[in-house]
Protein backbone atom coordinates (compact mmCIF):
# COMPACT_ATOMS: atom_id res chain seq x y z
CA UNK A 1 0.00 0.00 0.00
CA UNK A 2 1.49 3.28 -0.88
CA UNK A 3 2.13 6.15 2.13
CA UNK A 4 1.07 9.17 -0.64
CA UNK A 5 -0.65 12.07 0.81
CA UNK A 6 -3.11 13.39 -0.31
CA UNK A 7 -2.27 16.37 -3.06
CA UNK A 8 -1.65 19.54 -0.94
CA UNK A 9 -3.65 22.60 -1.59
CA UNK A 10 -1.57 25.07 -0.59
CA UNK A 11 2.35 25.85 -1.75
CA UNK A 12 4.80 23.81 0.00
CA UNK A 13 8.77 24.06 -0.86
CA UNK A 14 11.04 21.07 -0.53
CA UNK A 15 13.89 21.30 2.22
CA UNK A 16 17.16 23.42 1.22
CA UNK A 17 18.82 21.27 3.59
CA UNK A 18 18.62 18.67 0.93
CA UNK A 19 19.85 20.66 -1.43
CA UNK A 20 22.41 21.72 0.27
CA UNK A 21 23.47 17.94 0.95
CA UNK A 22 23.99 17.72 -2.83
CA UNK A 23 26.94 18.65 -4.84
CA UNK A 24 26.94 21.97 -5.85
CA UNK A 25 26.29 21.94 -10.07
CA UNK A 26 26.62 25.72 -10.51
CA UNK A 27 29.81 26.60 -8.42
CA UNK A 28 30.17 30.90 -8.37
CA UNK A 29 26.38 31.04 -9.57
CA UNK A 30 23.81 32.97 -7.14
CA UNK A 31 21.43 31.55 -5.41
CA UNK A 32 17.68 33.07 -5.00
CA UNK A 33 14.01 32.22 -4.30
CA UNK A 34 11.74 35.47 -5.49
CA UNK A 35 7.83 35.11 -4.72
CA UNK A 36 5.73 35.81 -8.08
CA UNK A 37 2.20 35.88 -6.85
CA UNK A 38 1.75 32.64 -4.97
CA UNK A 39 4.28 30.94 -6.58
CA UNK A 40 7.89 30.47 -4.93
CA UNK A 41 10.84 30.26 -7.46
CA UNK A 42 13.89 28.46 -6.28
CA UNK A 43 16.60 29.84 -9.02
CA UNK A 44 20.53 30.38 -9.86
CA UNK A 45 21.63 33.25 -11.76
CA UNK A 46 25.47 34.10 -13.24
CA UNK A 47 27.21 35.26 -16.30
CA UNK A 48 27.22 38.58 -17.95
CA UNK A 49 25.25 40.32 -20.78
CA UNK A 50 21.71 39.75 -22.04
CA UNK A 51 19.61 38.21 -20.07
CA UNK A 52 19.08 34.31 -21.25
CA UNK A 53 16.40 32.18 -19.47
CA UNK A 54 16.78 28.46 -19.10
CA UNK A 55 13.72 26.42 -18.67
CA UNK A 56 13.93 22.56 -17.36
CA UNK A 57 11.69 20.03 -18.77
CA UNK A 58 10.16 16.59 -16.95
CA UNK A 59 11.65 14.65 -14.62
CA UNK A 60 14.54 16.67 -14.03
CA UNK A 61 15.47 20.35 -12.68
CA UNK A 62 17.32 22.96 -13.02
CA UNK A 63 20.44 20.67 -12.91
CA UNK A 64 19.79 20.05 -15.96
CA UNK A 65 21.26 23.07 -17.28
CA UNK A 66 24.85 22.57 -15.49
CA UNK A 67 27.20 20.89 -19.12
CA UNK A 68 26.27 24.45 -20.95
CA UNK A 69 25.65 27.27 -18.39
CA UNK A 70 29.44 27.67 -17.40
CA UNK A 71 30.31 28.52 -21.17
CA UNK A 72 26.38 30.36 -21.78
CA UNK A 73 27.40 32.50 -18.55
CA UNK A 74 30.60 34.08 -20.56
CA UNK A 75 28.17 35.91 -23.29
CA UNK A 76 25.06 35.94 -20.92
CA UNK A 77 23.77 36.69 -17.68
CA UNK A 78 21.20 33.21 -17.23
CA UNK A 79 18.89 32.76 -14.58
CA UNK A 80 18.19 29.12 -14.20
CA UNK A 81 15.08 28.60 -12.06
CA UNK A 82 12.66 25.33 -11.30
CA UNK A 83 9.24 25.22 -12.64
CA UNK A 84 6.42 25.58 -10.48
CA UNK A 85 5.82 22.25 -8.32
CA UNK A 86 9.45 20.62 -9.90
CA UNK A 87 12.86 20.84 -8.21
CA UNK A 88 13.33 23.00 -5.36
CA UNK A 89 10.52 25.74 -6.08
CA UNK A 90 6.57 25.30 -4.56
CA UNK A 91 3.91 23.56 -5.64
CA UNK A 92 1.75 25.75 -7.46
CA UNK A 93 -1.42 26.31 -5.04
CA UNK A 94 -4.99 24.91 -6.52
CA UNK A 95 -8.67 25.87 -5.32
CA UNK A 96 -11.10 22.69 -5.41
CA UNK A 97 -12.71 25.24 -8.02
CA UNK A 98 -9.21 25.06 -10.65
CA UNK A 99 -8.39 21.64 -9.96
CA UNK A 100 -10.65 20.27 -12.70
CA UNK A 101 -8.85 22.44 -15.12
CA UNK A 102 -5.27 21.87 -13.54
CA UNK A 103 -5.12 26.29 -14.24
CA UNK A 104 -2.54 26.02 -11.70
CA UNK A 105 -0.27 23.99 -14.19
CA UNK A 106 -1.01 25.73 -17.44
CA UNK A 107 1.71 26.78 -19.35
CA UNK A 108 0.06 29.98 -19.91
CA UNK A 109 -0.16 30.44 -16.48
CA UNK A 110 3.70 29.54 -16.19
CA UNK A 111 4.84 31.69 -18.74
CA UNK A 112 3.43 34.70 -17.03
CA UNK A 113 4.94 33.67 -13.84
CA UNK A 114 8.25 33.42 -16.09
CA UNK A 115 7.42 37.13 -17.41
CA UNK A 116 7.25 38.30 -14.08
CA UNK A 117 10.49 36.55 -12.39
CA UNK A 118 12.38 38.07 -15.04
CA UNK A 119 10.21 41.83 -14.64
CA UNK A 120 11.50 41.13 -11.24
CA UNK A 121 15.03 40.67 -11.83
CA UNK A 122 14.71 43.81 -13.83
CA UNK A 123 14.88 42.04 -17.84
CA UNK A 124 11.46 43.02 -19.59
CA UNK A 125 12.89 41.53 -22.55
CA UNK A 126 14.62 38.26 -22.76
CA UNK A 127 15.64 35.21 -24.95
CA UNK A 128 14.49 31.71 -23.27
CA UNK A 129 15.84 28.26 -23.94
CA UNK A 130 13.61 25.85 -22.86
CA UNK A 131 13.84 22.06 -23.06
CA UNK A 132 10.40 19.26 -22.68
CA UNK A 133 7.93 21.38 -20.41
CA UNK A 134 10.44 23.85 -20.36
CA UNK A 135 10.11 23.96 -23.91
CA UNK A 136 6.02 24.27 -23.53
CA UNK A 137 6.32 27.26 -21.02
CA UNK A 138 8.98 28.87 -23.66
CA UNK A 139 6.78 28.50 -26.62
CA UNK A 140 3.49 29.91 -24.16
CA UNK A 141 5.53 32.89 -23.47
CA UNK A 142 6.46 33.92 -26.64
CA UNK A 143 3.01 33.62 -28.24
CA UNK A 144 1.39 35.53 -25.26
CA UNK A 145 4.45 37.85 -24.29
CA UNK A 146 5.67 38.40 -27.80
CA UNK A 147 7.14 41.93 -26.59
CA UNK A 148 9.20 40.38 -23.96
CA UNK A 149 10.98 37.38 -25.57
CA UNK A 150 13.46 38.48 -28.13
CA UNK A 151 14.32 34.64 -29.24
CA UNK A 152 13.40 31.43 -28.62
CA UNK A 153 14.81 28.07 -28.27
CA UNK A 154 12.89 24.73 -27.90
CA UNK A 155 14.99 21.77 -27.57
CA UNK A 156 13.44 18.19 -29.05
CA UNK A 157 9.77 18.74 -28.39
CA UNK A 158 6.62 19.26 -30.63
CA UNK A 159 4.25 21.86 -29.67
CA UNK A 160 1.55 20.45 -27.69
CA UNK A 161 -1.46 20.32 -29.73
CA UNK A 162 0.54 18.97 -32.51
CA UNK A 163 1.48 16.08 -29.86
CA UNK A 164 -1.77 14.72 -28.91
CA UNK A 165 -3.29 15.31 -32.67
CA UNK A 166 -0.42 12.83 -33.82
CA UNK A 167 -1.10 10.22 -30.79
CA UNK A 168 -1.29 7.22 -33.17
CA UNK A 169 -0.60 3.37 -31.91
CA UNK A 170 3.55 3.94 -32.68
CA UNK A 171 3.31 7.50 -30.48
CA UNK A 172 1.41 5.94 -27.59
CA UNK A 173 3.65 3.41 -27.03
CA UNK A 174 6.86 5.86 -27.20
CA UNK A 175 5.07 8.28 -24.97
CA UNK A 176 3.28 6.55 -23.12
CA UNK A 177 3.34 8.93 -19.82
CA UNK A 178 1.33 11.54 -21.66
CA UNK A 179 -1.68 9.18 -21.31
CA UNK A 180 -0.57 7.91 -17.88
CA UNK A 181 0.45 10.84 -16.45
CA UNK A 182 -2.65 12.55 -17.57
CA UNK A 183 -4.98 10.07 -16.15
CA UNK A 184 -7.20 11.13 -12.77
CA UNK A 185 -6.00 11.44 -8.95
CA UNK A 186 -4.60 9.48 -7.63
CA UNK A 187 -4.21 6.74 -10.28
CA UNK A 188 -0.39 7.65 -11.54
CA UNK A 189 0.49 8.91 -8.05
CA UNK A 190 0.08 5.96 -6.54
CA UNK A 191 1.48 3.70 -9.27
CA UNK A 192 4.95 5.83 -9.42
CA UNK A 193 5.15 6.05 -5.50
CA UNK A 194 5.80 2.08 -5.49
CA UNK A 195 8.87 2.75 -6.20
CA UNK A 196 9.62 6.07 -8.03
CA UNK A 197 13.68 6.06 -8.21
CA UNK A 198 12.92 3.40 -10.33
CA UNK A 199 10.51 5.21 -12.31
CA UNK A 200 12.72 8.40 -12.60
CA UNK A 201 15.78 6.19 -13.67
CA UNK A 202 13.97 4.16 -16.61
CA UNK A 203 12.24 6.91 -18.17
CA UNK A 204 15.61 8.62 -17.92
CA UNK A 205 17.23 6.27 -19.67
CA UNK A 206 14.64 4.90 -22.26
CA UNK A 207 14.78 8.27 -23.93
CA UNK A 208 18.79 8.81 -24.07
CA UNK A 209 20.69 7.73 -26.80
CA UNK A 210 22.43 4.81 -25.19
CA UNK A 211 19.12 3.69 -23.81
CA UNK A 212 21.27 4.11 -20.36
CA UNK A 213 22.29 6.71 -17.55
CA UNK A 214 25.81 6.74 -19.11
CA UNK A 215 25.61 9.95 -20.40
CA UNK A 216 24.40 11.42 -17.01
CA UNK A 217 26.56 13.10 -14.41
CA UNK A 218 26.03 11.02 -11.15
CA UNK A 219 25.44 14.20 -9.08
CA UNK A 220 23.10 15.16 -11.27
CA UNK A 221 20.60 12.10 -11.04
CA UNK A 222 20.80 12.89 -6.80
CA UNK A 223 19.41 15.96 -7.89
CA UNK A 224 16.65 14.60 -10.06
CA UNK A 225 16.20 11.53 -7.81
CA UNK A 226 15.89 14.11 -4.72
CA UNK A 227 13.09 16.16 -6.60
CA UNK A 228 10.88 13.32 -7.97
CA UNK A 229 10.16 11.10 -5.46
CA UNK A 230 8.51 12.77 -2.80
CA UNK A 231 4.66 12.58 -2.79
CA UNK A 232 4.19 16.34 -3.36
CA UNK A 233 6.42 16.30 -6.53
CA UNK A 234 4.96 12.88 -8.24
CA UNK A 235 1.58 15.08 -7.96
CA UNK A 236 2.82 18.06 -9.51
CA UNK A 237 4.34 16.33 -12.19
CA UNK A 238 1.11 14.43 -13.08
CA UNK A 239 -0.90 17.62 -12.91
CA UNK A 240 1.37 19.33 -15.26
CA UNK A 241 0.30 16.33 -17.35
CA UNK A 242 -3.60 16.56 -16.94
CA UNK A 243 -3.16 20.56 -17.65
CA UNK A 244 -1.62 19.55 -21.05
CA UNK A 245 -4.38 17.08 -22.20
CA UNK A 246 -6.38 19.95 -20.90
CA UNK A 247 -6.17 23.80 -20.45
CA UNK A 248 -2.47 23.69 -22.49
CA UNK A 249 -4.11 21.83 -25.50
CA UNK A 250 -7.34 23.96 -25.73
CA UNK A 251 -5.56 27.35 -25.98
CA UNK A 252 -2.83 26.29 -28.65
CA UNK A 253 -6.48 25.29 -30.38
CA UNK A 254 -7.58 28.52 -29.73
CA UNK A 255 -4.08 30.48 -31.23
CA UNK A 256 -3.98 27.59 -34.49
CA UNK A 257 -7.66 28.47 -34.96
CA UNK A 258 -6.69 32.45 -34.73
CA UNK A 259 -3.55 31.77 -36.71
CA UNK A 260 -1.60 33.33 -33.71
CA UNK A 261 2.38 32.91 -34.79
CA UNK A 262 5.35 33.22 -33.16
CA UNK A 263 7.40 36.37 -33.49
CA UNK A 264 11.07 35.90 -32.75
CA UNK A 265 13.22 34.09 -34.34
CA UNK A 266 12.94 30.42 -33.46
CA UNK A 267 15.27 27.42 -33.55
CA UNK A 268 14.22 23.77 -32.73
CA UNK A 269 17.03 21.47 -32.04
CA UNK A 270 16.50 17.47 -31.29
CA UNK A 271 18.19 14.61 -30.82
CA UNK A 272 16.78 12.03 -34.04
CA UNK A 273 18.10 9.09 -31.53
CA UNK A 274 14.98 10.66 -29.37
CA UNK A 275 10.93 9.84 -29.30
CA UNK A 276 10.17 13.26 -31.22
CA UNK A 277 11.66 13.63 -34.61
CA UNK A 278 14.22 14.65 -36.58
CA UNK A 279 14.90 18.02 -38.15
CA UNK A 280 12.52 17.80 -41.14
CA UNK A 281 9.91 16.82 -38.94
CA UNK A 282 10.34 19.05 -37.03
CA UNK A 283 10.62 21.57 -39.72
CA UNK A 284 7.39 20.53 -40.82
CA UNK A 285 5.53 21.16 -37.69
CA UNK A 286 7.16 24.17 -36.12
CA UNK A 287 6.29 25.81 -39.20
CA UNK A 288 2.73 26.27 -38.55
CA UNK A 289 4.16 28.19 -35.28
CA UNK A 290 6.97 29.99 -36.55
CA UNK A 291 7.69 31.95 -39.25
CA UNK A 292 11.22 32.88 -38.77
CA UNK A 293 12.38 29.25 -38.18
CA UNK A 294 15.91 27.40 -37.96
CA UNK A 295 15.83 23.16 -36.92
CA UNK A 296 18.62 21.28 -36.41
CA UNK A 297 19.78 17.65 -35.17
CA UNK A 298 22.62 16.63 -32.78
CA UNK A 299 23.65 13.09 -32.34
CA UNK A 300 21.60 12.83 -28.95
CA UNK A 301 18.42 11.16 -27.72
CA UNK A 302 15.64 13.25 -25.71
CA UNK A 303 18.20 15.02 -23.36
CA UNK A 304 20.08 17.51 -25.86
CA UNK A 305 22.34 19.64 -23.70
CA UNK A 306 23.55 17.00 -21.44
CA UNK A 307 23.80 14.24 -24.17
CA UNK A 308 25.52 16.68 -26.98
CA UNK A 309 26.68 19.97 -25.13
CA UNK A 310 29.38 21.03 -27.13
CA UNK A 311 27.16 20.32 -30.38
CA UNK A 312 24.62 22.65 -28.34
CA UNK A 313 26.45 24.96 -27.76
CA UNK A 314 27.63 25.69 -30.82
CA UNK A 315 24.06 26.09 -32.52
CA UNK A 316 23.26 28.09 -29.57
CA UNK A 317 25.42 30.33 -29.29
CA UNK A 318 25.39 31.05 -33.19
CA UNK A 319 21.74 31.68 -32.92
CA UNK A 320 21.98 33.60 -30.19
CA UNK A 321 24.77 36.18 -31.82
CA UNK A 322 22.62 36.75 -34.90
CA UNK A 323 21.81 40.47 -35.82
């Protein structure tokens, strides 16, 4: 029988003193946690120049981010925070009232959190790299914010409208958690909590090139493994899940319907060894988002900057330059 709680319905923060336990990925990087409405944002920010925001996906954290920020923080000035109920920031607070529509966990409801951690740290305009979720939040914000976000940055992920109107037999069984995850409390919650390091750890590795955890800095699975498997983080994962069968899918619906565009210039990169698609695909589907559009590949599977860094870094960077 599992021990989960029931979902909490007010913010709650995991303990620093387990962060603090854990190696330090970001040595000479700032630490912060800034308040944006009811939502507490555990962050690092370093580096010099324009301001660059890096956006985790699922299961990881901000970690995530630690093979490319040291060279991104010579041309940049990055601030690196955890989404709303991931890592080491709060769950995102629900009424019984939003909890059929997950609000809590839209993306649009992210990327104006995003907008104002940044308004915060005084940058009202910004380019964001985000990767999986990360990736989702990124794309929100520069539809809805298109004064703010100078360039964007999605690394191996569809849009998510596009994602559930191509869930065919051969896409279910690749991604499989966006059915499982999506499913009602407490179904998933329960299932993961059997054993969720071993849940973290497989999906992990099933969608890495190697099919393994070689490619993955020990220190930074503790800090995935730390984040995941506590009650309160298996449910915010799953309701950032149900919000994008939900809320997320009906207002990209809403903006293809409109034919709502991003503005910026936009580059996709993926890793063809990864569940999504290569760069033609890719191509073919960011282009009814974008107009001003680059796609790329690097020899990676789903986890692009940690897998391929140095081939990141290089189409980053080179991007990012560009008058």
């Amino acid at each position: 029988m599992s021990n989960l709680q029931s979902p909490a319905t007010t913010a709650s923060s995991p303990s620093r003193d387990t962060y603090d336990a854990l190696p330090d990925m970001f040595p000479g990087f700032e630490r912060a946690s800034l308040t944006i409405d009811d939502q507490t944002f555990f962050l690092r920010t370093g580096g010099h120049g324009p301001p660059l925001l890096l956006l985790h996906g699922y299961p990881q954290n901000h970690v995530c981010w630690h093979r490319i920020a040291p060279d991104l923080a010579d041309h940049f000035t990055l601030i690196i925070p955890d989404l709303p109920g991931y890592g080491y920031s709060s769950l995102p607070m629900a009424t019984p009232e939003e909890k059929p529509s997950h609000e809590a966990y839209a993306k649009r409801h992210w990327a104006d959190l995003c907008v104002g951690l940044m308004a915060r740290l005084g940058h009202e305009t910004f380019a964001v790299i985000g990767h999986d979720r990360g990736g989702r939040v990124a794309y929100r914000m520069a539809l809805d914010h298109p004064k703010c976000v100078t360039r964007l940055i999605c690394l191996d992920i569809i849009p998510t409208l596009d994602m559930w109107q191509g869930m065919n037999a051969s896409r279910g069984m690749a991604a499989y958690h966006w059915q499982f995850l999506a499913q009602p409390y407490p179904l998933p919650e329960r299932l993961i909590a059997a054993d969720p390091a071993m849940y973290l750890d497989h999906t992990i590795a099933s969608w890495a090139l190697n099919r393994d955890l070689s490619a993955f800095d020990a220190d930074a699975m503790a800090h995935y493994r730390a984040t995941f498997t506590t009650p309160d983080h298996i449910h915010g994962v799953c309701e950032d899940y149900r919000a994008g069968w939900g809320i997320d899918q009906q207002i990209d619906q809403t903006d293809r319907e409109r034919g709502k565009k991003i503005a910026c210039p936009t580059m996709v990169i993926s890793g063809p060894a990864s569940k999504t698609s290569d760069a033609d695909g890719q191509r073919a589907i960011w282009s009814q988002w974008a107009s001003d559009l680059t796609c790329h590949t690097v020899t990676a599977g789903h986890f692009v900057a940690e897998e391929a860094p140095e081939d990141c870094l290089v189409l980053i960077l080179d991007f990012l330059s560009r008058a």
